[in-house]
N, C-alpha and C. Protein backbone atom coordinates (compact mmCIF):
# COMPACT_ATOMS: atom_id res chain seq x y z
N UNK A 1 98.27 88.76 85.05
CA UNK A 1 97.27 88.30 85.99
C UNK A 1 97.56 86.85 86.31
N UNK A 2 97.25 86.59 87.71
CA UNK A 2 97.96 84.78 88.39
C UNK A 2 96.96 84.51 88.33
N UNK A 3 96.45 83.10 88.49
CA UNK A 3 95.53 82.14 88.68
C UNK A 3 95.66 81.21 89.58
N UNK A 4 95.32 80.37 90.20
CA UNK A 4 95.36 79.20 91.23
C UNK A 4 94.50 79.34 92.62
N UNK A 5 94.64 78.65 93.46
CA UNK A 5 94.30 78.37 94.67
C UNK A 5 94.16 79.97 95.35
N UNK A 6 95.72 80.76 95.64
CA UNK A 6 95.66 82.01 96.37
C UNK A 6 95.37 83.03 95.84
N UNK A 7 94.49 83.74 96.86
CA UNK A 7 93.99 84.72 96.44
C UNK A 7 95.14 85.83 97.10
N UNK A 8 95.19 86.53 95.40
CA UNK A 8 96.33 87.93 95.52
C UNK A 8 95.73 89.02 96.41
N UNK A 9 96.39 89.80 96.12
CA UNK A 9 96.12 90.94 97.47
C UNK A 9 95.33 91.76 96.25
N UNK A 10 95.38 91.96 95.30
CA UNK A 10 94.76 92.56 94.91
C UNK A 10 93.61 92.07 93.63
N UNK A 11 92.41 92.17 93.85
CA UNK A 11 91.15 91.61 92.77
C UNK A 11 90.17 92.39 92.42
N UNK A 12 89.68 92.30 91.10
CA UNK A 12 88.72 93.25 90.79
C UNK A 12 87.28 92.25 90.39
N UNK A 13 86.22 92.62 90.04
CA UNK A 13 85.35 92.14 89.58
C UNK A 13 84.67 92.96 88.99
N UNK A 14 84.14 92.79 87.21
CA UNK A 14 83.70 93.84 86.37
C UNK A 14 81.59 93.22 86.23
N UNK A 15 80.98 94.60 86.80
CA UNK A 15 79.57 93.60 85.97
C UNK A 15 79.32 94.46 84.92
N UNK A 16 78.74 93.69 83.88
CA UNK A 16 77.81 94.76 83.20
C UNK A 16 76.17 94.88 83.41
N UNK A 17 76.27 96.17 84.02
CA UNK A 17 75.28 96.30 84.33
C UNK A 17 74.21 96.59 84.01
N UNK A 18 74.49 96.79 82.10
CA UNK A 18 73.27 97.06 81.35
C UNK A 18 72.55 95.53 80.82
N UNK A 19 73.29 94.78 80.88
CA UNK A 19 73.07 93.60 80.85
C UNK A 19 73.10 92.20 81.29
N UNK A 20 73.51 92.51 82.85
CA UNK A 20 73.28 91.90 84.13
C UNK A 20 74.14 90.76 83.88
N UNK A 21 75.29 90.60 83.38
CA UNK A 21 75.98 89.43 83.76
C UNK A 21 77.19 90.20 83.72
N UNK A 22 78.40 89.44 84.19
CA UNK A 22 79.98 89.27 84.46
C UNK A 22 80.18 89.77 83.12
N UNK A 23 81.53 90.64 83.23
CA UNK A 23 82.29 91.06 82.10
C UNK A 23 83.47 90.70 81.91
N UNK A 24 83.16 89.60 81.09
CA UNK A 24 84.27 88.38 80.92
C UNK A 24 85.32 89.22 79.53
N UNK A 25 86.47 88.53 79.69
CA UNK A 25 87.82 88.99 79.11
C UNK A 25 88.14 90.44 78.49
N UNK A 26 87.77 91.34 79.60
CA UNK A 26 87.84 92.57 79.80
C UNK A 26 89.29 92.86 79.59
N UNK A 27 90.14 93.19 78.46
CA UNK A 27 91.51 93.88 79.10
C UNK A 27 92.18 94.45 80.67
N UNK A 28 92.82 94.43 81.08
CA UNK A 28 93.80 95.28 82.03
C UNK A 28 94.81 94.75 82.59
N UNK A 29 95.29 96.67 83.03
CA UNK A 29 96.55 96.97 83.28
C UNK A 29 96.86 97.31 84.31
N UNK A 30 97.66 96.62 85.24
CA UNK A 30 97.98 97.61 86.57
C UNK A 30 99.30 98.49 86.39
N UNK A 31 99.19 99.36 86.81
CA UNK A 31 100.47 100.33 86.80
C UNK A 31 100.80 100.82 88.65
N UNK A 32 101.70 101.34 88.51
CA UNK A 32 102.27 101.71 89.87
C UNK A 32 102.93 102.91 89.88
N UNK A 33 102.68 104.36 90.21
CA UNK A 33 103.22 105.48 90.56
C UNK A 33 104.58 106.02 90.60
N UNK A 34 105.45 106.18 89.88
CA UNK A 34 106.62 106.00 89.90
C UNK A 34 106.57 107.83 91.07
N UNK A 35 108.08 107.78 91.48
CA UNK A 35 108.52 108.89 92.48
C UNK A 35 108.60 110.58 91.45
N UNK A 36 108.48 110.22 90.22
CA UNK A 36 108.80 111.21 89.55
C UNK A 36 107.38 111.48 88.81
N UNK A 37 106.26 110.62 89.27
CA UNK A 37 104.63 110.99 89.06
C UNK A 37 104.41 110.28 87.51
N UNK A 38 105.68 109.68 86.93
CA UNK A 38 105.08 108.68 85.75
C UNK A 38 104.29 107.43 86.39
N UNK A 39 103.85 106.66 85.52
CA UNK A 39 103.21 105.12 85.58
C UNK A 39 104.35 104.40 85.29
N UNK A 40 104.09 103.41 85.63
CA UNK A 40 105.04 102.01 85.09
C UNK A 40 104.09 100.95 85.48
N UNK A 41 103.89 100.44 84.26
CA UNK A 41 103.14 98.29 84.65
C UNK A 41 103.95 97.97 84.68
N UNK A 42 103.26 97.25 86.10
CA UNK A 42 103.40 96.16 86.68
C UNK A 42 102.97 94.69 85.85
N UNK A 43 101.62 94.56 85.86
CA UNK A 43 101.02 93.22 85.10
C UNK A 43 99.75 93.57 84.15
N UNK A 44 99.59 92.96 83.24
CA UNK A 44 98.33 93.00 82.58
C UNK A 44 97.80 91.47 82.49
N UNK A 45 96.63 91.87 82.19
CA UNK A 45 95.42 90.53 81.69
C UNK A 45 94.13 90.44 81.64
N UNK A 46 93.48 89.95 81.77
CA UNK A 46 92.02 90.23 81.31
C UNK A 46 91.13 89.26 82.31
N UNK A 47 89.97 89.76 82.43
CA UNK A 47 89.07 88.96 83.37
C UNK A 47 88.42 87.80 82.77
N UNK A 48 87.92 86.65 83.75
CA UNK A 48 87.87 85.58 83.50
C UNK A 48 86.50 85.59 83.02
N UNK A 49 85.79 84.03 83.23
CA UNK A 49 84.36 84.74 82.72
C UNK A 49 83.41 84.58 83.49
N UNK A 50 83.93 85.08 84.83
CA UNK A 50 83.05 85.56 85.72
C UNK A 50 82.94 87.15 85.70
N UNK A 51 84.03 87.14 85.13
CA UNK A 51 84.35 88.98 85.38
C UNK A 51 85.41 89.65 86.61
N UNK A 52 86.23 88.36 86.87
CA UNK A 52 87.04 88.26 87.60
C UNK A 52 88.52 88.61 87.50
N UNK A 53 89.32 89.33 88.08
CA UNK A 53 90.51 89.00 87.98
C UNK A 53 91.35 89.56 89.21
N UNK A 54 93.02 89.05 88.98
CA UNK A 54 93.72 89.35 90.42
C UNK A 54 95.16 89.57 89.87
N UNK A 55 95.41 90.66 90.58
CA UNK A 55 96.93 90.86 90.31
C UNK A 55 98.01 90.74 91.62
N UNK A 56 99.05 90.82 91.36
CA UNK A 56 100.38 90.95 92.07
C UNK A 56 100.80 90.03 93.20
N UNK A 57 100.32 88.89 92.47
CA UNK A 57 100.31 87.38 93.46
C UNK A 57 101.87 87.32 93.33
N UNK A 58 102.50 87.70 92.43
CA UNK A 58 104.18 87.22 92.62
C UNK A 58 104.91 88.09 92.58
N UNK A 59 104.14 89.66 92.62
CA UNK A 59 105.31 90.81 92.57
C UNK A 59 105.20 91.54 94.30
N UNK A 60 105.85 92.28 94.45
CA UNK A 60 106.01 93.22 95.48
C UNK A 60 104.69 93.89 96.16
N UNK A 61 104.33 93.64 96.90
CA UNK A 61 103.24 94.70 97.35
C UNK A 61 103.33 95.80 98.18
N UNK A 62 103.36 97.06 97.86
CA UNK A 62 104.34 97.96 98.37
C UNK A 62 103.54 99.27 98.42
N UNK A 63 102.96 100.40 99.91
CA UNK A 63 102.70 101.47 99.93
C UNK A 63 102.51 102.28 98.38
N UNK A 64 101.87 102.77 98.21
CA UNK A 64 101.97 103.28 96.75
C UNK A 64 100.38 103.72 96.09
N UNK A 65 100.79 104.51 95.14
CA UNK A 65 100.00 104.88 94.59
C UNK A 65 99.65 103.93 93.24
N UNK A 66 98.03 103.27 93.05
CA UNK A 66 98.18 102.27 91.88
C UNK A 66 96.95 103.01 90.76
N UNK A 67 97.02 102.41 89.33
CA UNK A 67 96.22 102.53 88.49
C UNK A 67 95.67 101.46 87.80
N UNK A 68 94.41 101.01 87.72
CA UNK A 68 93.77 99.81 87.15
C UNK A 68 93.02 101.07 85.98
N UNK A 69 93.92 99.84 84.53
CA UNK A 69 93.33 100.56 83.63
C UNK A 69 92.69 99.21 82.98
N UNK A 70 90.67 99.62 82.38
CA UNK A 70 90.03 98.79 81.77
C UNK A 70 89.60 99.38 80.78
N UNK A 71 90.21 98.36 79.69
CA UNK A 71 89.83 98.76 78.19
C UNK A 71 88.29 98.01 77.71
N UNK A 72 87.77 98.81 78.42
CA UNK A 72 86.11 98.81 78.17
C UNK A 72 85.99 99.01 76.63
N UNK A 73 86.34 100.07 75.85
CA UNK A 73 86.19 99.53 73.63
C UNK A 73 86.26 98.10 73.83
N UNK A 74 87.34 97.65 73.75
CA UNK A 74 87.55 96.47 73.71
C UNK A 74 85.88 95.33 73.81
N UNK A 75 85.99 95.03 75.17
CA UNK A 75 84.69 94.73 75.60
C UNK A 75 83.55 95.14 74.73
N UNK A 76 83.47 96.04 75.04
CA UNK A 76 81.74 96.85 74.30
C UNK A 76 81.40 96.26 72.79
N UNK A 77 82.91 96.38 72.07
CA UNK A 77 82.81 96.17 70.67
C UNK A 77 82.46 94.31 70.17
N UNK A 78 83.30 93.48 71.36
CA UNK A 78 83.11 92.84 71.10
C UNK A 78 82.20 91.95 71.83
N UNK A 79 81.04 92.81 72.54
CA UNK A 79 80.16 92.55 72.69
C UNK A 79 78.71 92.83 71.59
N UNK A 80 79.25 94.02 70.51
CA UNK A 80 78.05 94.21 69.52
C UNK A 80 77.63 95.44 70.37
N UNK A 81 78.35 95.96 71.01
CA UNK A 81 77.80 97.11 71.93
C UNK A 81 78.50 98.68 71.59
N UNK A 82 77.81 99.72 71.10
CA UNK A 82 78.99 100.74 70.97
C UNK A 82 78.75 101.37 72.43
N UNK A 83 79.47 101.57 73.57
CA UNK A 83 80.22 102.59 74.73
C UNK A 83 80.81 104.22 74.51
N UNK A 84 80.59 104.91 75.18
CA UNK A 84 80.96 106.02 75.17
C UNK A 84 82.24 106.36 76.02
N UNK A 85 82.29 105.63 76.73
CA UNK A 85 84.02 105.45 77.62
C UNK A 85 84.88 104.05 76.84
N UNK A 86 85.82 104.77 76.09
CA UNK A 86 86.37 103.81 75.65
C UNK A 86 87.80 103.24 76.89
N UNK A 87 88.13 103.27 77.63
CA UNK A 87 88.71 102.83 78.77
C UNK A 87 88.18 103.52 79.78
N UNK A 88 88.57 102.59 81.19
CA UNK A 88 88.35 103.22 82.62
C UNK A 88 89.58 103.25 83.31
N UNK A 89 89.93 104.09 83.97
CA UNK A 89 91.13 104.30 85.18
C UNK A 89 90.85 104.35 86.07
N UNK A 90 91.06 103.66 87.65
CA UNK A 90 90.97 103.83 88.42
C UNK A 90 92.29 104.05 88.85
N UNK A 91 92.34 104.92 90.06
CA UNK A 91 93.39 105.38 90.58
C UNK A 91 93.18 105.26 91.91
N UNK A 92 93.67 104.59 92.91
CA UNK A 92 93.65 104.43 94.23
C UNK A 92 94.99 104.08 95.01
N UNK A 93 95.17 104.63 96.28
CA UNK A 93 96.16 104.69 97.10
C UNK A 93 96.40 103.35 97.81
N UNK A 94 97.46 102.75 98.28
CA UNK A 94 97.47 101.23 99.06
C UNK A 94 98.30 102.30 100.15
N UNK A 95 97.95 101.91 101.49
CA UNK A 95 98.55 102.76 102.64
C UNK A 95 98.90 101.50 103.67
N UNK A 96 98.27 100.32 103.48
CA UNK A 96 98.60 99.30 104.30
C UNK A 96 98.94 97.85 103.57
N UNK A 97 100.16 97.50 103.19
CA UNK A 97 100.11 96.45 101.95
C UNK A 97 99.80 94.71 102.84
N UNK A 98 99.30 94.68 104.01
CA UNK A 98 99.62 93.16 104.79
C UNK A 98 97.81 93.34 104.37
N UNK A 99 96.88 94.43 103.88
CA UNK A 99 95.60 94.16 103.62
C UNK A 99 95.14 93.53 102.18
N UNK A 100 94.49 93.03 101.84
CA UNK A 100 93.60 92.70 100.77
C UNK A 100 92.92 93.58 100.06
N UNK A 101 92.96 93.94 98.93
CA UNK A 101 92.18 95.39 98.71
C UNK A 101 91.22 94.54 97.35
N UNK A 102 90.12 94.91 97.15
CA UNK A 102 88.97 94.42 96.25
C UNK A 102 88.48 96.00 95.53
N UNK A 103 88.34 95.82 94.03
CA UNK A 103 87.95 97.36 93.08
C UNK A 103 87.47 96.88 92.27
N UNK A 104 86.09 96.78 92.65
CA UNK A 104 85.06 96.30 91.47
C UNK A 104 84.31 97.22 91.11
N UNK A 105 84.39 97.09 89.46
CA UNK A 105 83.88 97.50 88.38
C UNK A 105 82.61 97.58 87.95
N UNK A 106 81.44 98.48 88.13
CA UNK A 106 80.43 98.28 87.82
C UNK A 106 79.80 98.95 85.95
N UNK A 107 79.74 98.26 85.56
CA UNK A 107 80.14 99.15 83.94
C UNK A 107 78.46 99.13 83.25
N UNK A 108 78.80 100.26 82.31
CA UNK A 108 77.50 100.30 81.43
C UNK A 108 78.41 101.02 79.76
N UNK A 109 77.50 100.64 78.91
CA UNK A 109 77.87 101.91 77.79
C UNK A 109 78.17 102.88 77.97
N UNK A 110 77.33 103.69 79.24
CA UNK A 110 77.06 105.53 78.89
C UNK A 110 77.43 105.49 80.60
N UNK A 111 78.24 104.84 81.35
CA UNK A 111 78.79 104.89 82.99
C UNK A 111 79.35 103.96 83.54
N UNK A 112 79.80 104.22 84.45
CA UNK A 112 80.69 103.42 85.48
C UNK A 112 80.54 104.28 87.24
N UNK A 113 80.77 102.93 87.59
CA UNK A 113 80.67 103.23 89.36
C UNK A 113 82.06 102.09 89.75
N UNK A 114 82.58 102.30 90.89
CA UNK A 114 83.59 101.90 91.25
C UNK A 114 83.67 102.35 93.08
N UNK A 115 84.30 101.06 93.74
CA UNK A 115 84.18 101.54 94.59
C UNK A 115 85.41 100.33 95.61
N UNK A 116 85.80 100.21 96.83
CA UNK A 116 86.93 99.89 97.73
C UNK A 116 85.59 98.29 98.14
N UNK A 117 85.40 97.47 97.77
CA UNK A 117 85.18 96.32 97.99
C UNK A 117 85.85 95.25 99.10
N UNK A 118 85.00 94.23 99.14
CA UNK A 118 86.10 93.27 100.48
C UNK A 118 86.42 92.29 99.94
């Protein structure tokens, strides 16, 4: 995950929503669709403590099929919280890479919502 001034093409934002603030240093992983239907990462890192984070500020941005994986255990536990989803996957298509794409995370113990953000 990059940091600085530009904003990457791709950013997520995690809340928790059982407890109404940002889900700060959340694990994740982006992966990218390989032609033969494996994964391969790309970058990992964890959200800031807004609940922020951004990937692929210095790699390729390329048509494709991607996976944002959030290791929500992680989080939960070391929040004092036990969760019933111990990670989340999202899986979404990029069909136009000159766009900005936003996949924020709306999290709880016992759910998640997710959705194509701006």
């Amino acid at each position: 995950m990059s940091s600085g001034g530009v904003v990457p093409p791709l950013t997520t934002h995690i809340l928790d929503t059982a407890r109404g603030v940002p889900a700060a240093n959340v694990p994740m992983i982006l992966y990218i669709r390989e032609v033969d239907g494996s994964w391969r990462q790309l970058e990992a890192g964890y959200t800031n403590h807004d609940g922020r984070g951004g990937f692929l500020r210095d790699l390729n941005w390329q048509e494709a099929v991607y996976k944002l994986y959030f290791d929500t255990d992680k989080y939960f536990k070391n929040s004092g919280v036990t969760g019933f989803y111990p990670y989340v996957e999202v899986v979404f298509q990029i069909r136009d890479p000159s766009q900005h794409y936003h996949v924020p995370l709306l999290l709880s113990p016992y759910g998640y919502s997710t959705y194509r953000g701006s």
